[in-house]
ModelCIF file with pLDDT and N, C-alpha, C, O atoms, coordinates in Angstrom:
data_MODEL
#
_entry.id   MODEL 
#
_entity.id                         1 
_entity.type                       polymer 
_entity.pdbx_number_of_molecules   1 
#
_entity_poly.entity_id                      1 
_entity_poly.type                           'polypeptide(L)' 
_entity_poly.nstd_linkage                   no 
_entity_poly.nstd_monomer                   no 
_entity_poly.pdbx_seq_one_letter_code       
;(UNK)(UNK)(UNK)(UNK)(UNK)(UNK)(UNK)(UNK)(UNK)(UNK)(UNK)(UNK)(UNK)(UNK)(UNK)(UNK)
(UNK)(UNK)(UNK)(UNK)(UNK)(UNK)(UNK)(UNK)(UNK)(UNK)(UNK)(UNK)(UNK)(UNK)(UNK)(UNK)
(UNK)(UNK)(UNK)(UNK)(UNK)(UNK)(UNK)(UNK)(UNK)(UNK)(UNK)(UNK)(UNK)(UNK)(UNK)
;
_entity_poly.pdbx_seq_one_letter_code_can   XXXXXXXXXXXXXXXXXXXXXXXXXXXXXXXXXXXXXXXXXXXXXXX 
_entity_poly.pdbx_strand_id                 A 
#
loop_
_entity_poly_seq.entity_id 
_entity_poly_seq.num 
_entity_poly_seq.mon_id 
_entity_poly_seq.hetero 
1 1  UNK n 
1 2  UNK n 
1 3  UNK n 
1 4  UNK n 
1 5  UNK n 
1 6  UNK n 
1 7  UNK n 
1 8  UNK n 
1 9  UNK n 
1 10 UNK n 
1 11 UNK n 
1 12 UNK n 
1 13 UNK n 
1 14 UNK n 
1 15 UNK n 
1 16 UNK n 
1 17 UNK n 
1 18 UNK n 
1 19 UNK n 
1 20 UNK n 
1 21 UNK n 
1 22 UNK n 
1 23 UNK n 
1 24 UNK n 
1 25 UNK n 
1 26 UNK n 
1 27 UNK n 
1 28 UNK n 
1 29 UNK n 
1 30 UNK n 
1 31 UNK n 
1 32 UNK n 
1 33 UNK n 
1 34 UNK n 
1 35 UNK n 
1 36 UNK n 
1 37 UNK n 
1 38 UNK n 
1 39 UNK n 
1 40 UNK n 
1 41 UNK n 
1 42 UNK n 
1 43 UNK n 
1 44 UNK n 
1 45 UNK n 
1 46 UNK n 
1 47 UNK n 
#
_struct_asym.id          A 
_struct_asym.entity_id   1 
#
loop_
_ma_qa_metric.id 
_ma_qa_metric.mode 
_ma_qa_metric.name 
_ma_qa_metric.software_group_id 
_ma_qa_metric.type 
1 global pLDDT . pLDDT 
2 local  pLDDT . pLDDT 
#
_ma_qa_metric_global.metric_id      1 
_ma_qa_metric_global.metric_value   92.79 
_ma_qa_metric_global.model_id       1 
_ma_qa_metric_global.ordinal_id     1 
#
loop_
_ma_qa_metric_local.label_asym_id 
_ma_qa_metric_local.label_comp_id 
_ma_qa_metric_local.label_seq_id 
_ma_qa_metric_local.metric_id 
_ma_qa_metric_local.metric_value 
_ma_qa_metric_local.model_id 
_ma_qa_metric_local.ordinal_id 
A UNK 1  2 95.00 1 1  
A UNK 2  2 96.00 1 2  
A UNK 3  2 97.00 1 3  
A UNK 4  2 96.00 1 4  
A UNK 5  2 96.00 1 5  
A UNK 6  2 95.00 1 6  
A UNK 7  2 94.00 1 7  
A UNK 8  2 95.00 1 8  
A UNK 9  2 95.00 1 9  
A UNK 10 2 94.00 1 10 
A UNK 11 2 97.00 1 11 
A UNK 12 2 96.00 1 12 
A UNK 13 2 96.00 1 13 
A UNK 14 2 97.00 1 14 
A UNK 15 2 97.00 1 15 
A UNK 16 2 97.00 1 16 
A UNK 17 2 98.00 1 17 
A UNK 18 2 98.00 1 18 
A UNK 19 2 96.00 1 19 
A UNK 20 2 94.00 1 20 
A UNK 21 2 97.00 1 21 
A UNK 22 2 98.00 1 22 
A UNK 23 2 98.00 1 23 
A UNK 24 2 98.00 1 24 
A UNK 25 2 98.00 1 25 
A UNK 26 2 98.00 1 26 
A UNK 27 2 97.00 1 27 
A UNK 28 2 97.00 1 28 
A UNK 29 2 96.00 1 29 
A UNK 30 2 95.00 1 30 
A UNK 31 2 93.00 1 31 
A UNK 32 2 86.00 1 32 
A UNK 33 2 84.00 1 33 
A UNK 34 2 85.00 1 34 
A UNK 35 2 86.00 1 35 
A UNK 36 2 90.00 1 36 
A UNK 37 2 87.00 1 37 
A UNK 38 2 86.00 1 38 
A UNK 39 2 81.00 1 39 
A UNK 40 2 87.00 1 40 
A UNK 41 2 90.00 1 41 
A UNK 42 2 85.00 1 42 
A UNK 43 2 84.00 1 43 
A UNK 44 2 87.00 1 44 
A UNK 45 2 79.00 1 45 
A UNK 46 2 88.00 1 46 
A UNK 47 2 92.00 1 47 
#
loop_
_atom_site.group_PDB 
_atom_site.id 
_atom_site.type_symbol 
_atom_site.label_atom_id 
_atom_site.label_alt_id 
_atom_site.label_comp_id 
_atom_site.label_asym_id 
_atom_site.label_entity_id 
_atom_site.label_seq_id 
_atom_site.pdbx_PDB_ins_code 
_atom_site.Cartn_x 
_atom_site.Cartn_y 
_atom_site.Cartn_z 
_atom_site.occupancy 
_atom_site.B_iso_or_equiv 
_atom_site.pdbx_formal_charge 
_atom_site.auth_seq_id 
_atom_site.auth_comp_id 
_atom_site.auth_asym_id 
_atom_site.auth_atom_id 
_atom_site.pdbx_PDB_model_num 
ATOM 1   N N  . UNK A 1 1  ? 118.872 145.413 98.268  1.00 95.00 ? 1  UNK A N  1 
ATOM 2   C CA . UNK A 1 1  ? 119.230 144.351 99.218  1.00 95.00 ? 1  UNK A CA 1 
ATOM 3   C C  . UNK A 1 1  ? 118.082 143.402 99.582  1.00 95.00 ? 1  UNK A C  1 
ATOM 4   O O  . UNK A 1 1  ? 118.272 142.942 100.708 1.00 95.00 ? 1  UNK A O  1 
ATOM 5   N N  . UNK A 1 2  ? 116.916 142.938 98.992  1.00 96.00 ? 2  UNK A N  1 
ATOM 6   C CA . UNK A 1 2  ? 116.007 142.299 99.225  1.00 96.00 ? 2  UNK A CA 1 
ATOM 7   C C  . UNK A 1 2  ? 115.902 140.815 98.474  1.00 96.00 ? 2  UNK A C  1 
ATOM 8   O O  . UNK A 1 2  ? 116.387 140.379 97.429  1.00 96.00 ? 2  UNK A O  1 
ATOM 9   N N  . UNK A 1 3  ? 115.407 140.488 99.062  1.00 97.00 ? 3  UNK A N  1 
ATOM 10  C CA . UNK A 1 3  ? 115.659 139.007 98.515  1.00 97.00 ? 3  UNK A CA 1 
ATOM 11  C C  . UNK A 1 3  ? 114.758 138.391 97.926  1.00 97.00 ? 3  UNK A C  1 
ATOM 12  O O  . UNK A 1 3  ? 113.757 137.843 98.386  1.00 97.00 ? 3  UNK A O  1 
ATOM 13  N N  . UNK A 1 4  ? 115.262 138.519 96.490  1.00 96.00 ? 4  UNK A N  1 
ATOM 14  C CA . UNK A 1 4  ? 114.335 138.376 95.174  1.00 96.00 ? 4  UNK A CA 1 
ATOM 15  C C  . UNK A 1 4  ? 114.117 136.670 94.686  1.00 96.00 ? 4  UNK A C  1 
ATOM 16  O O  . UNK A 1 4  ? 113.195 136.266 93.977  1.00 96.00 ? 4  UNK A O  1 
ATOM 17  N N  . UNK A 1 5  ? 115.136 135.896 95.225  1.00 96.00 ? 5  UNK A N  1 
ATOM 18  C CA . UNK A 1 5  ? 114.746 134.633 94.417  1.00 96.00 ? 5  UNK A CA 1 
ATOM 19  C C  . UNK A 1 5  ? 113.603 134.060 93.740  1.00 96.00 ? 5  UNK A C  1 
ATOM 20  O O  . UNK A 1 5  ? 113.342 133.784 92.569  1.00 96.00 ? 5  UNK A O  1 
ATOM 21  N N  . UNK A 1 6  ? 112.806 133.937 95.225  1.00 95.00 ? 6  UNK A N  1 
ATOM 22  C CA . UNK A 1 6  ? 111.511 133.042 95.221  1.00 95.00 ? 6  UNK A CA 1 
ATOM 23  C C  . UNK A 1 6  ? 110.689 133.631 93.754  1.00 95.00 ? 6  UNK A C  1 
ATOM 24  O O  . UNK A 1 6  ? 110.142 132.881 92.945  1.00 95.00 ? 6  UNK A O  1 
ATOM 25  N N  . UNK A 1 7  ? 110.761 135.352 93.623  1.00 94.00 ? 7  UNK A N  1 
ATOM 26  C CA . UNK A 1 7  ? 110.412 135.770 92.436  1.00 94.00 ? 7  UNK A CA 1 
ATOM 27  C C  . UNK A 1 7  ? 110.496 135.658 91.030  1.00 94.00 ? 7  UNK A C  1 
ATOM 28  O O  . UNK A 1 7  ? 109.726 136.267 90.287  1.00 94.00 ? 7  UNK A O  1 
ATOM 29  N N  . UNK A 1 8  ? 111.420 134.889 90.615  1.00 95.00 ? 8  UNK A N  1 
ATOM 30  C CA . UNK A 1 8  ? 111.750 134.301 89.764  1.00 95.00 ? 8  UNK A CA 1 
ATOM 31  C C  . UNK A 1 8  ? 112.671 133.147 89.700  1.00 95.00 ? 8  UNK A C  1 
ATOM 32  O O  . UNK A 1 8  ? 113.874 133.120 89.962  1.00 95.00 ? 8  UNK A O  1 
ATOM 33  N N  . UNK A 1 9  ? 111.792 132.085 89.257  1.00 95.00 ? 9  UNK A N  1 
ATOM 34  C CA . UNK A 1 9  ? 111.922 130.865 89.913  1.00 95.00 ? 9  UNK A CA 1 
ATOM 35  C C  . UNK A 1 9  ? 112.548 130.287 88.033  1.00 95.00 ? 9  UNK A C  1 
ATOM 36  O O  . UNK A 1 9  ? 113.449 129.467 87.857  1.00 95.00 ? 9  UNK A O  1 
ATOM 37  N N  . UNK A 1 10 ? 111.940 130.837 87.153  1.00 94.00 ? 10 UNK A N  1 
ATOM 38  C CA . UNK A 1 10 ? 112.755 130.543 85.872  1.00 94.00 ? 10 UNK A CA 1 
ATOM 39  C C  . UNK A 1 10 ? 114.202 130.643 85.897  1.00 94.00 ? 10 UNK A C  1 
ATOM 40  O O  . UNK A 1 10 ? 114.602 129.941 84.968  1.00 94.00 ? 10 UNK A O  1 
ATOM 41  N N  . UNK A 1 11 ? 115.177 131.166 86.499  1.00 97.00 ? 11 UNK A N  1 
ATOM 42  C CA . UNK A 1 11 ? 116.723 131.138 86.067  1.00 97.00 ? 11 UNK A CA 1 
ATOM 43  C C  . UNK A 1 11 ? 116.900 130.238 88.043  1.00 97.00 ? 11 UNK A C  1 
ATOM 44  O O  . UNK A 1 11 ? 118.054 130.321 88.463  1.00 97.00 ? 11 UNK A O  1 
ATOM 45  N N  . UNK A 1 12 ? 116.243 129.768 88.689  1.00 96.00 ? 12 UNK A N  1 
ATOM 46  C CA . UNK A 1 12 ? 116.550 128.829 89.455  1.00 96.00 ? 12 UNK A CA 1 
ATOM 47  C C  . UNK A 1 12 ? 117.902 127.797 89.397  1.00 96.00 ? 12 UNK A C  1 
ATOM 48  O O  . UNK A 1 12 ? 118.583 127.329 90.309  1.00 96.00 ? 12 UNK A O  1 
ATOM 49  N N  . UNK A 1 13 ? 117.995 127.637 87.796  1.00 96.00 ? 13 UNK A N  1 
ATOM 50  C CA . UNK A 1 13 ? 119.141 126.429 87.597  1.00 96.00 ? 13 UNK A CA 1 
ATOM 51  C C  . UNK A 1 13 ? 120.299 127.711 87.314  1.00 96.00 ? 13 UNK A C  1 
ATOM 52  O O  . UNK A 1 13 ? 121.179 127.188 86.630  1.00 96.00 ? 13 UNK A O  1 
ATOM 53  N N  . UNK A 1 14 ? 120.570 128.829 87.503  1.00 97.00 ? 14 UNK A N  1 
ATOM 54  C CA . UNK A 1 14 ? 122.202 128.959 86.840  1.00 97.00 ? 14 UNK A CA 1 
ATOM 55  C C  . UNK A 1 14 ? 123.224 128.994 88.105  1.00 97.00 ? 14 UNK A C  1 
ATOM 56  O O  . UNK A 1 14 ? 124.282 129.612 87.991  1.00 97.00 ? 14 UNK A O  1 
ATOM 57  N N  . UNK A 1 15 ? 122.891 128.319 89.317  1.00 97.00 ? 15 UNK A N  1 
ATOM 58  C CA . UNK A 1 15 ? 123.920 127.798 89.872  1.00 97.00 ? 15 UNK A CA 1 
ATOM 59  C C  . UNK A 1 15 ? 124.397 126.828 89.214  1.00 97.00 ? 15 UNK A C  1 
ATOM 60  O O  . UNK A 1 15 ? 125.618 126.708 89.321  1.00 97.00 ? 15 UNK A O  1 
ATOM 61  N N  . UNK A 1 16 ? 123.592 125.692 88.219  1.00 97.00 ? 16 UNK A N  1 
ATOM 62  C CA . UNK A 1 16 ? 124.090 124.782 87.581  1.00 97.00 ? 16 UNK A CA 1 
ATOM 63  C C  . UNK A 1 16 ? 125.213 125.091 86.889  1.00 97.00 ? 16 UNK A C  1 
ATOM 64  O O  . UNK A 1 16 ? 126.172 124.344 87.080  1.00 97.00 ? 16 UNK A O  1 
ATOM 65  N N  . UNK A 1 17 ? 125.388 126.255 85.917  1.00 98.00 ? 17 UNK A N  1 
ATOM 66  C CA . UNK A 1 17 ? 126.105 126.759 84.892  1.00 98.00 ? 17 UNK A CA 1 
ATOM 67  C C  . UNK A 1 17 ? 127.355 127.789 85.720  1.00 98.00 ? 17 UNK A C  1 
ATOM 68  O O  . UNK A 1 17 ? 127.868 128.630 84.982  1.00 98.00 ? 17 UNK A O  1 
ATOM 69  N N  . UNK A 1 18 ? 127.784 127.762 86.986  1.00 98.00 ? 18 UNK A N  1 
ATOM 70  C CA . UNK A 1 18 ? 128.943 128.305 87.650  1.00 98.00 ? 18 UNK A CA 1 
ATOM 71  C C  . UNK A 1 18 ? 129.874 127.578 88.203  1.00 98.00 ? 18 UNK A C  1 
ATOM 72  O O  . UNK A 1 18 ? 129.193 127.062 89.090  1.00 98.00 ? 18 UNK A O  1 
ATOM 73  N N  . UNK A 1 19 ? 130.704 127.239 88.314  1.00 96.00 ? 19 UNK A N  1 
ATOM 74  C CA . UNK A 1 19 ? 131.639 126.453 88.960  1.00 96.00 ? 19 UNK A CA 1 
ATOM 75  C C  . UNK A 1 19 ? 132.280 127.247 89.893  1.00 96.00 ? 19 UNK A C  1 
ATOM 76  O O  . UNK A 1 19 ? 133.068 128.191 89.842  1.00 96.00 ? 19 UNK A O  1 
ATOM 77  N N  . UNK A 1 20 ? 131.629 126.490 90.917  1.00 94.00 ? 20 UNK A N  1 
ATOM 78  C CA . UNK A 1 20 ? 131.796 126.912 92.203  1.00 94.00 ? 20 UNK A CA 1 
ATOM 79  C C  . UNK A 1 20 ? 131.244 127.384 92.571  1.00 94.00 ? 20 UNK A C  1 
ATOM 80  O O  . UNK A 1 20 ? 130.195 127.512 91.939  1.00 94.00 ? 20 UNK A O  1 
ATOM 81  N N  . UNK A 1 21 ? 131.363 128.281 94.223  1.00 97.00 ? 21 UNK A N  1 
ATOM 82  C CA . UNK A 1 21 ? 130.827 129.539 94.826  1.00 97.00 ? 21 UNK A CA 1 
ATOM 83  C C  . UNK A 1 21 ? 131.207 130.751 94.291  1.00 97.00 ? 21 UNK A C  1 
ATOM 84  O O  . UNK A 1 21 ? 132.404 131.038 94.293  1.00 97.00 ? 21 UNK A O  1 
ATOM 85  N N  . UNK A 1 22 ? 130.187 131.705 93.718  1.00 98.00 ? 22 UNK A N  1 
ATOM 86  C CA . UNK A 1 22 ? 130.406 132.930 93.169  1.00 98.00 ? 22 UNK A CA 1 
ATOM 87  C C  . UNK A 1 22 ? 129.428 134.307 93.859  1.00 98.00 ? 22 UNK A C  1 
ATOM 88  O O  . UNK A 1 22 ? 128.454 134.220 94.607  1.00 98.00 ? 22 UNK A O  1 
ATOM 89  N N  . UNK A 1 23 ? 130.009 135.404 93.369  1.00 98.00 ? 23 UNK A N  1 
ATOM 90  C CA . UNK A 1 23 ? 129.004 136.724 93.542  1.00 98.00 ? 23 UNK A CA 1 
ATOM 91  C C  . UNK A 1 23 ? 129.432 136.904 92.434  1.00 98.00 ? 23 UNK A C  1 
ATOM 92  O O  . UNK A 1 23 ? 130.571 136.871 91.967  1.00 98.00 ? 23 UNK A O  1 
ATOM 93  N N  . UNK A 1 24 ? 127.776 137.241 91.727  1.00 98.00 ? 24 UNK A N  1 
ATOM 94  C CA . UNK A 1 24 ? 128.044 137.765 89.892  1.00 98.00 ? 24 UNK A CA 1 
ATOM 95  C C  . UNK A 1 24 ? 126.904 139.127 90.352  1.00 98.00 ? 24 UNK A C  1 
ATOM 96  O O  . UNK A 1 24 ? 125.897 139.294 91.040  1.00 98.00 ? 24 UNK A O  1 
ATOM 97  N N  . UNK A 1 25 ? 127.655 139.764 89.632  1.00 98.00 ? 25 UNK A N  1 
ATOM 98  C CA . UNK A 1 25 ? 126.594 141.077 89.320  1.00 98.00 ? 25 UNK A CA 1 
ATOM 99  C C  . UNK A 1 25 ? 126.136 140.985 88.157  1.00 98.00 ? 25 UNK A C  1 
ATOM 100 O O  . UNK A 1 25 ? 126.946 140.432 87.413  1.00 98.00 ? 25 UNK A O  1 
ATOM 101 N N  . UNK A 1 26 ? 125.066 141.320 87.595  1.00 98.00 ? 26 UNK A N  1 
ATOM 102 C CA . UNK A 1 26 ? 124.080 141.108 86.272  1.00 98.00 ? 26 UNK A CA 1 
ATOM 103 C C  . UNK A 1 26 ? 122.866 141.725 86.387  1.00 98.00 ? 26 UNK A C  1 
ATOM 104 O O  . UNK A 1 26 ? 122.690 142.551 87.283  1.00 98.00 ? 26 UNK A O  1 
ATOM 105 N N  . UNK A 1 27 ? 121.641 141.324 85.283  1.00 97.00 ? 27 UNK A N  1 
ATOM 106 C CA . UNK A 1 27 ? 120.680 141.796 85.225  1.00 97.00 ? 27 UNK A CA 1 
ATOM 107 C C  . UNK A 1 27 ? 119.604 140.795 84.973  1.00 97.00 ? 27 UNK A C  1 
ATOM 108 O O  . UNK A 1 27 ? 119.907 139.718 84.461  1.00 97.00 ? 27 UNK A O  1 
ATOM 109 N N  . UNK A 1 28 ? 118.423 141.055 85.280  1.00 97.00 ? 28 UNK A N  1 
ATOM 110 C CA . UNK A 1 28 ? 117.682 139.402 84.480  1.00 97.00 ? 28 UNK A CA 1 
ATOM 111 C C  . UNK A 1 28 ? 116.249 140.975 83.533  1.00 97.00 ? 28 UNK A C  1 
ATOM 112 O O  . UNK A 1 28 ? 115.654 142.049 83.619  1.00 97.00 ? 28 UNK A O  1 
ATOM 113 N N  . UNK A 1 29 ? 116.547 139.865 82.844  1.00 96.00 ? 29 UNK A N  1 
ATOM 114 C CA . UNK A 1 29 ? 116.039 140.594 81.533  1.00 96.00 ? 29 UNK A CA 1 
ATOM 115 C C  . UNK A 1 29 ? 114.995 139.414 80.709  1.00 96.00 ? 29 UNK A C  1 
ATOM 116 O O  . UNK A 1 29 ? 115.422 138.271 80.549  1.00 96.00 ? 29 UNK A O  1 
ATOM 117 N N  . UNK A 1 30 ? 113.384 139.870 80.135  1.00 95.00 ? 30 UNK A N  1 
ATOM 118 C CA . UNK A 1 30 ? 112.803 139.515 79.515  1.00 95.00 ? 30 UNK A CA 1 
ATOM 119 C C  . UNK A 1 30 ? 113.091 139.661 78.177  1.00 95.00 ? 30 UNK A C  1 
ATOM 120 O O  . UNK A 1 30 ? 113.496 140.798 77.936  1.00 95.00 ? 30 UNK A O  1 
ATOM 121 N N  . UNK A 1 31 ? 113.032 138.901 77.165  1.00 93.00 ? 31 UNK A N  1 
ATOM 122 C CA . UNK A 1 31 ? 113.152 139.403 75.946  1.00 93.00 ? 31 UNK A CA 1 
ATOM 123 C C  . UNK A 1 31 ? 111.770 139.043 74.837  1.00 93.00 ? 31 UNK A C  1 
ATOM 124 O O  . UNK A 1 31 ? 111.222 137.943 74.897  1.00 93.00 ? 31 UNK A O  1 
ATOM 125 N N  . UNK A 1 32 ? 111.346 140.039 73.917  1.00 86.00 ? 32 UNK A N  1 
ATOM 126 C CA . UNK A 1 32 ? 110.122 140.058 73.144  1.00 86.00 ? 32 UNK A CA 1 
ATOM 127 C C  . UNK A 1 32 ? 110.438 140.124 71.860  1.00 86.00 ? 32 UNK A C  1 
ATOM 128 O O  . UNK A 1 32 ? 111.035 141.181 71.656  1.00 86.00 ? 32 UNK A O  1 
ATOM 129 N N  . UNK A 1 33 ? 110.307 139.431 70.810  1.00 84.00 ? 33 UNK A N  1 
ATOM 130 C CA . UNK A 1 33 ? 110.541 139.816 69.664  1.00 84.00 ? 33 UNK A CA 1 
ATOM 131 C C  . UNK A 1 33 ? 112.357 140.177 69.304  1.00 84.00 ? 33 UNK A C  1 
ATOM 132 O O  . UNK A 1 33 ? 112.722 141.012 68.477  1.00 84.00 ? 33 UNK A O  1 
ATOM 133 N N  . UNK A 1 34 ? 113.068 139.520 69.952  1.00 85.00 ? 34 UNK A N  1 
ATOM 134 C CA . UNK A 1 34 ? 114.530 139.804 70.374  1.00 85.00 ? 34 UNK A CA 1 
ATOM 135 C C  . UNK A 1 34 ? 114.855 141.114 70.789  1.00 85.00 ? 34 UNK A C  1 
ATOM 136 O O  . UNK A 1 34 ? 116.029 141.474 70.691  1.00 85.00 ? 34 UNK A O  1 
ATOM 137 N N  . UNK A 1 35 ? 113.870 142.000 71.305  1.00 86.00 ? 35 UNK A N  1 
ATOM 138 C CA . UNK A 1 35 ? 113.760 142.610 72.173  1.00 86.00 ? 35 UNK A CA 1 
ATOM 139 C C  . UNK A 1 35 ? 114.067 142.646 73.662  1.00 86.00 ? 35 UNK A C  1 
ATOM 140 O O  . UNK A 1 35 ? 113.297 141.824 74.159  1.00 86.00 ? 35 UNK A O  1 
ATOM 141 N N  . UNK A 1 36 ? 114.889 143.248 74.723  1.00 90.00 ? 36 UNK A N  1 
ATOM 142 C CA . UNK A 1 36 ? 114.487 143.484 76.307  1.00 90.00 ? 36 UNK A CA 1 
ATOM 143 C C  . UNK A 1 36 ? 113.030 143.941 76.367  1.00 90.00 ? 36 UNK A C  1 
ATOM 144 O O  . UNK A 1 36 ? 112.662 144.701 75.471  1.00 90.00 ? 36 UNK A O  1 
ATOM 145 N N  . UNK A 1 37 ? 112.265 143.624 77.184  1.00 87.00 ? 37 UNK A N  1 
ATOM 146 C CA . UNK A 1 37 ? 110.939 144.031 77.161  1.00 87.00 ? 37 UNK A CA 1 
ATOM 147 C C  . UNK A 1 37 ? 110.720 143.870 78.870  1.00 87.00 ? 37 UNK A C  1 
ATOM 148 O O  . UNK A 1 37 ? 110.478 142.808 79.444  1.00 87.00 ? 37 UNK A O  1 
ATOM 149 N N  . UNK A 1 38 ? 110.862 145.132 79.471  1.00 86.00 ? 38 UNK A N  1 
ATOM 150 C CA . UNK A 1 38 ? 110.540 145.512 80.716  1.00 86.00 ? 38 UNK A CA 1 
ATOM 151 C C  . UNK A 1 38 ? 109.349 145.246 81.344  1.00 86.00 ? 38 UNK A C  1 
ATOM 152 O O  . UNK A 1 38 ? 109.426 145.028 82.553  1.00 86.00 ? 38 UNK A O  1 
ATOM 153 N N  . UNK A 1 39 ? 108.127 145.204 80.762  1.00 81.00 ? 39 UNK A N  1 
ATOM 154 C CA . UNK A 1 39 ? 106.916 145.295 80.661  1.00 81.00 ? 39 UNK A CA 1 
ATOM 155 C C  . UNK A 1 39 ? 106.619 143.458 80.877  1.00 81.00 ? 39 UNK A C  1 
ATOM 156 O O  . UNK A 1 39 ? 105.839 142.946 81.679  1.00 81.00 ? 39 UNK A O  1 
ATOM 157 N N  . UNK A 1 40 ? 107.332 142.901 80.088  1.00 87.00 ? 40 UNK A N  1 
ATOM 158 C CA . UNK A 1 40 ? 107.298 141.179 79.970  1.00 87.00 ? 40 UNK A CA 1 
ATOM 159 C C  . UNK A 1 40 ? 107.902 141.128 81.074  1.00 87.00 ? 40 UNK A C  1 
ATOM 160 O O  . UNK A 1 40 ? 107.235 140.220 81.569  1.00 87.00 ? 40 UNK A O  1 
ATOM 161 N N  . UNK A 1 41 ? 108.827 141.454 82.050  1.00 90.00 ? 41 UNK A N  1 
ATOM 162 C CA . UNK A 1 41 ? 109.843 140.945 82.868  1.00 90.00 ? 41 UNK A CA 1 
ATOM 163 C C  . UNK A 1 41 ? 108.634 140.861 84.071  1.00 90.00 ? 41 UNK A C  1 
ATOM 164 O O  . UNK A 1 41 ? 108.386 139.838 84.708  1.00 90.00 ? 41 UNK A O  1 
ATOM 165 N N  . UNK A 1 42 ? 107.841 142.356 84.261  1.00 85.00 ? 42 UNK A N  1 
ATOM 166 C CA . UNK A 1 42 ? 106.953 142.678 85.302  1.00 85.00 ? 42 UNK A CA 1 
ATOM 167 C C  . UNK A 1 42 ? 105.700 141.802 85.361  1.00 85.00 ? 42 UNK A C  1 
ATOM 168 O O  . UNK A 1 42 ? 104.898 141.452 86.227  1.00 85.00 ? 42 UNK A O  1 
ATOM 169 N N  . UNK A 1 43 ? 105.867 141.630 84.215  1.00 84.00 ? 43 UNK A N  1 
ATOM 170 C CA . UNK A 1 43 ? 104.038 140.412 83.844  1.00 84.00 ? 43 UNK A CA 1 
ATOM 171 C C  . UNK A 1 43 ? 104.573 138.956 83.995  1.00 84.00 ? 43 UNK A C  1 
ATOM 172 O O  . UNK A 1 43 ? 103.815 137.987 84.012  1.00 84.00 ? 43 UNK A O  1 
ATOM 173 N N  . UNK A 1 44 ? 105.941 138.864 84.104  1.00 87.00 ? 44 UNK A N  1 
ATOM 174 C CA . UNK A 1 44 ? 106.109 137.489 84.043  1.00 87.00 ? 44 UNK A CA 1 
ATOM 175 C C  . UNK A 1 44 ? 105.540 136.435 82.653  1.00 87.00 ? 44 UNK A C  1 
ATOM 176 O O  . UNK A 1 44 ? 105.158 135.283 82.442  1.00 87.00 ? 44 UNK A O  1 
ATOM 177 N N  . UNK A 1 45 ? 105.730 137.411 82.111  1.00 79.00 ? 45 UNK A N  1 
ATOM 178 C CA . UNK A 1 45 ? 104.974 136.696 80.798  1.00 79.00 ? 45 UNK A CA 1 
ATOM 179 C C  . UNK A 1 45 ? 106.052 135.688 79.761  1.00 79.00 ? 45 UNK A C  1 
ATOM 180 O O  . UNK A 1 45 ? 105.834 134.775 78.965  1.00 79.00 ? 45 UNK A O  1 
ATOM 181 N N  . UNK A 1 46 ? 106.991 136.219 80.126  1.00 88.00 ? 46 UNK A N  1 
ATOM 182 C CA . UNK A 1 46 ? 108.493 135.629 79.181  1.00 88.00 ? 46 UNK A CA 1 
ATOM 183 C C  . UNK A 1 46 ? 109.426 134.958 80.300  1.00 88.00 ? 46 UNK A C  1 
ATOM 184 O O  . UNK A 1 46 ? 109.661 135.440 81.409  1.00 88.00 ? 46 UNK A O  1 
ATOM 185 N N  . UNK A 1 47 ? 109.785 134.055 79.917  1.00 92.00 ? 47 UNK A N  1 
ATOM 186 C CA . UNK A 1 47 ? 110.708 133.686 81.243  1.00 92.00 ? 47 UNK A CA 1 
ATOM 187 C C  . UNK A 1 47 ? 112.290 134.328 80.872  1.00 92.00 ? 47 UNK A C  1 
ATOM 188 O O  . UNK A 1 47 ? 113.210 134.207 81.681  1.00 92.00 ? 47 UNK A O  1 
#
């Protein structure tokens, strides 16, 4: 329940990509080498 935005400021625009007001459940995920890469997500290294 904490409020993560400000923390990742890369997916900032996918209110753009919803029509309308929504609650989405999901995940935000780095990817490496077309890889998920957990490690990239924490370093902020991949957007």
């Amino acid at each position: 329940q904490r409020d993560i935005t400000a923390r990742y400021p890369g997916v900032a625009s996918i209110w753009r990509q919803v029509r309308g007001a929504a609650v989405i459940d999901g995940e935000l995920v780095a990817f490496k080498d077309g890889r998920p890469d957990f490690q990239c997500l924490l370093r902020g290294n991949t957007p």
